[in-house]
C-alpha atoms as a PDB file:
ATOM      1  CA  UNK A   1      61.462   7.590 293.305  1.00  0.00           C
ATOM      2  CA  UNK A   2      65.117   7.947 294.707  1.00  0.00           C
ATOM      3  CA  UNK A   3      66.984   4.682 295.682  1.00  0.00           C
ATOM      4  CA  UNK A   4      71.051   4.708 297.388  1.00  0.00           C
ATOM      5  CA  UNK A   5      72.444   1.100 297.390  1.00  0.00           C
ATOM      6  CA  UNK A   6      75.362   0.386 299.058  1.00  0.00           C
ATOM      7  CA  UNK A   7      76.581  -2.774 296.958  1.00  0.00           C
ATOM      8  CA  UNK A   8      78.926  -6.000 298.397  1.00  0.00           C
ATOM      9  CA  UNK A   9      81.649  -7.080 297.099  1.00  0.00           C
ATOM     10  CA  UNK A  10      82.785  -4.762 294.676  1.00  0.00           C
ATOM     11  CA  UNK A  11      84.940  -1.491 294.488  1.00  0.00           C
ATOM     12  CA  UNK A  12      81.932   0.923 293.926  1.00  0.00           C
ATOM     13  CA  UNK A  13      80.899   2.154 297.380  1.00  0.00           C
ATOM     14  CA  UNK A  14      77.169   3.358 296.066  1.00  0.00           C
ATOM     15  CA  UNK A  15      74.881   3.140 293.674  1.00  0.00           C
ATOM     16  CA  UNK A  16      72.345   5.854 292.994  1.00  0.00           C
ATOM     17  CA  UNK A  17      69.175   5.838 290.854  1.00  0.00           C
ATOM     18  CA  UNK A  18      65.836   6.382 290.441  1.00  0.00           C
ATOM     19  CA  UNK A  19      63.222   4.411 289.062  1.00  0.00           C
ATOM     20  CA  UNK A  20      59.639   5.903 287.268  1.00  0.00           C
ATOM     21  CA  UNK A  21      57.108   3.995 285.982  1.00  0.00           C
ATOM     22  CA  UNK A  22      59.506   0.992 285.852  1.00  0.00           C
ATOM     23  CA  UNK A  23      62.350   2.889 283.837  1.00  0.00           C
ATOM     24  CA  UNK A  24      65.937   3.933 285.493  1.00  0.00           C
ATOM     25  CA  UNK A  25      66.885   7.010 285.518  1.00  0.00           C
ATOM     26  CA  UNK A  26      69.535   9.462 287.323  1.00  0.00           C
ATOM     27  CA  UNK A  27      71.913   5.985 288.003  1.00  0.00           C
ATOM     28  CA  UNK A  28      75.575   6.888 289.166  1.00  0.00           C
ATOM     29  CA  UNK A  29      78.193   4.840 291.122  1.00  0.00           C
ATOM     30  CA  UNK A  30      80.234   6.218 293.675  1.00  0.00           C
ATOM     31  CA  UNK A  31      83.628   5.767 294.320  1.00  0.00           C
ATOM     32  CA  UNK A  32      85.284   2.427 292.116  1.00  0.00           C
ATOM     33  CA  UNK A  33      86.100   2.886 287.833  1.00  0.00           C
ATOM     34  CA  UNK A  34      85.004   6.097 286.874  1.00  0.00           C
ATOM     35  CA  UNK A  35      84.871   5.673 283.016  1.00  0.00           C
ATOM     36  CA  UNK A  36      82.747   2.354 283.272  1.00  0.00           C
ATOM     37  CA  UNK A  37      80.544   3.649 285.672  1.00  0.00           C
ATOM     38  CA  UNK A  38      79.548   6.376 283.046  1.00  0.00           C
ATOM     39  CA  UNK A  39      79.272   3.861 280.435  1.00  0.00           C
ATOM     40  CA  UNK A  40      77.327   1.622 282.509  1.00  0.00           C
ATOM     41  CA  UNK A  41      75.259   4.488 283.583  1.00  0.00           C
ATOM     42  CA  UNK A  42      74.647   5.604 280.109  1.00  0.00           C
ATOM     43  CA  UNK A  43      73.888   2.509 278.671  1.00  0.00           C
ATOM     44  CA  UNK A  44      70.864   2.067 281.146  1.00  0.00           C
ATOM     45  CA  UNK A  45      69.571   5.347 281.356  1.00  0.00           C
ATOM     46  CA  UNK A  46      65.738   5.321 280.011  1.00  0.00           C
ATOM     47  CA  UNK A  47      66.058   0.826 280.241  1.00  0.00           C
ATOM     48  CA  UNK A  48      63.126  -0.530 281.762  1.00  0.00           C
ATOM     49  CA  UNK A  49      64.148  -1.733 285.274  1.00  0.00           C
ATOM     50  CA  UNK A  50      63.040  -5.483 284.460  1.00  0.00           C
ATOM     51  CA  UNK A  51      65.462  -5.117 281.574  1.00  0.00           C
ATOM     52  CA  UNK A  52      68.392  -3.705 283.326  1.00  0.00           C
ATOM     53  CA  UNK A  53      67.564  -6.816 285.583  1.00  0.00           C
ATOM     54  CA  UNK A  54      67.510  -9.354 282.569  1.00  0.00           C
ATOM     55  CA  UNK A  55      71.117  -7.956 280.776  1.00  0.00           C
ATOM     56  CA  UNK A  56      73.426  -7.619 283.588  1.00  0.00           C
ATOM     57  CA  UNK A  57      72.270 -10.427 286.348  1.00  0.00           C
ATOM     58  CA  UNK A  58      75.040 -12.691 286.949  1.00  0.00           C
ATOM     59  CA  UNK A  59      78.114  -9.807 285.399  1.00  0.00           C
ATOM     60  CA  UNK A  60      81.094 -11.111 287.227  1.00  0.00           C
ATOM     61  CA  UNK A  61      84.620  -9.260 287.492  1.00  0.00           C
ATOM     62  CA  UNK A  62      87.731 -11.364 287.275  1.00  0.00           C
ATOM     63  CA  UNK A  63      87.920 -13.752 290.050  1.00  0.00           C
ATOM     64  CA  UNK A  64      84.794 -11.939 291.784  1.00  0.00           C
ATOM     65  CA  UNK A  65      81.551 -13.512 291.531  1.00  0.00           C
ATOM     66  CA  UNK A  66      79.363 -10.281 291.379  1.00  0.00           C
ATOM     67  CA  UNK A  67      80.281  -6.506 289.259  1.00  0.00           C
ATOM     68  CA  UNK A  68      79.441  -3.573 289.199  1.00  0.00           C
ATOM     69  CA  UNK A  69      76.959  -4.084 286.710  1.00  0.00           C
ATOM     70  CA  UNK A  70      75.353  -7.304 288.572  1.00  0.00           C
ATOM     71  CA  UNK A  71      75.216  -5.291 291.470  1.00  0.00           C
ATOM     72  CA  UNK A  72      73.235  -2.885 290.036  1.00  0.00           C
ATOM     73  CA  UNK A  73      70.821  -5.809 289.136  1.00  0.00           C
ATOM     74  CA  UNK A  74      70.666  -6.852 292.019  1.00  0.00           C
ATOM     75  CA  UNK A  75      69.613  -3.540 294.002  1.00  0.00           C
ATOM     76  CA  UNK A  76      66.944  -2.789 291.052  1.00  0.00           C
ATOM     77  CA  UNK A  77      65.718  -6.351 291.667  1.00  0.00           C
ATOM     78  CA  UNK A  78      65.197  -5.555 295.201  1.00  0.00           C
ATOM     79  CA  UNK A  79      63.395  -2.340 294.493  1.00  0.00           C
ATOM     80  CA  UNK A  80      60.923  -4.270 292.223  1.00  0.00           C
ATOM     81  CA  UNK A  81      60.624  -6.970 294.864  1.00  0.00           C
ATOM     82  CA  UNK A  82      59.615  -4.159 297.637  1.00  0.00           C
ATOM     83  CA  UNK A  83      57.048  -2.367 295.288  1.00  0.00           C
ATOM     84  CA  UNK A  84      55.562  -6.078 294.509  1.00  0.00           C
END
């Protein structure tokens, strides 16, 4: 299934993914730092979501106490919260 986040507190303005059978797939960032969104997005692609989850909870950026990758935690922690 499809999810769009719209994250707080960072530069990103979207994040995009889906999740099946528990694994991310498809994830992209919108707007923010192009070349670490790709990373990021590489990285994760085929991760269990609970993974994803475990690794990048708690990220922050410089003086900001979330990222881009925590963010990303954070809305596939929600998604796994709503499917129970």
């Amino acid at each position: 299934m499809h999810y769009s986040v719209h994250p707080k507190g960072i530069c990103a303005r979207q994040i995009d993914f889906d999740l099946e059978d528990g694994v991310v797939k498809n994830m992209k960032f919108t707007g923010g730092c192009d070349g670490n969104h790709k990373g990021l997005s590489a990285l994760v692609e085929g991760m269990p979501a609970e993974e994803v989850v475990k690794r990048l909870s708690g990220v922050t950026c410089g003086f900001r106490p979330t990222s881009c990758p925590d963010q990303l935690a954070v809305a596939i922690l929600q998604v796994l919260e709503q499917q129970g």
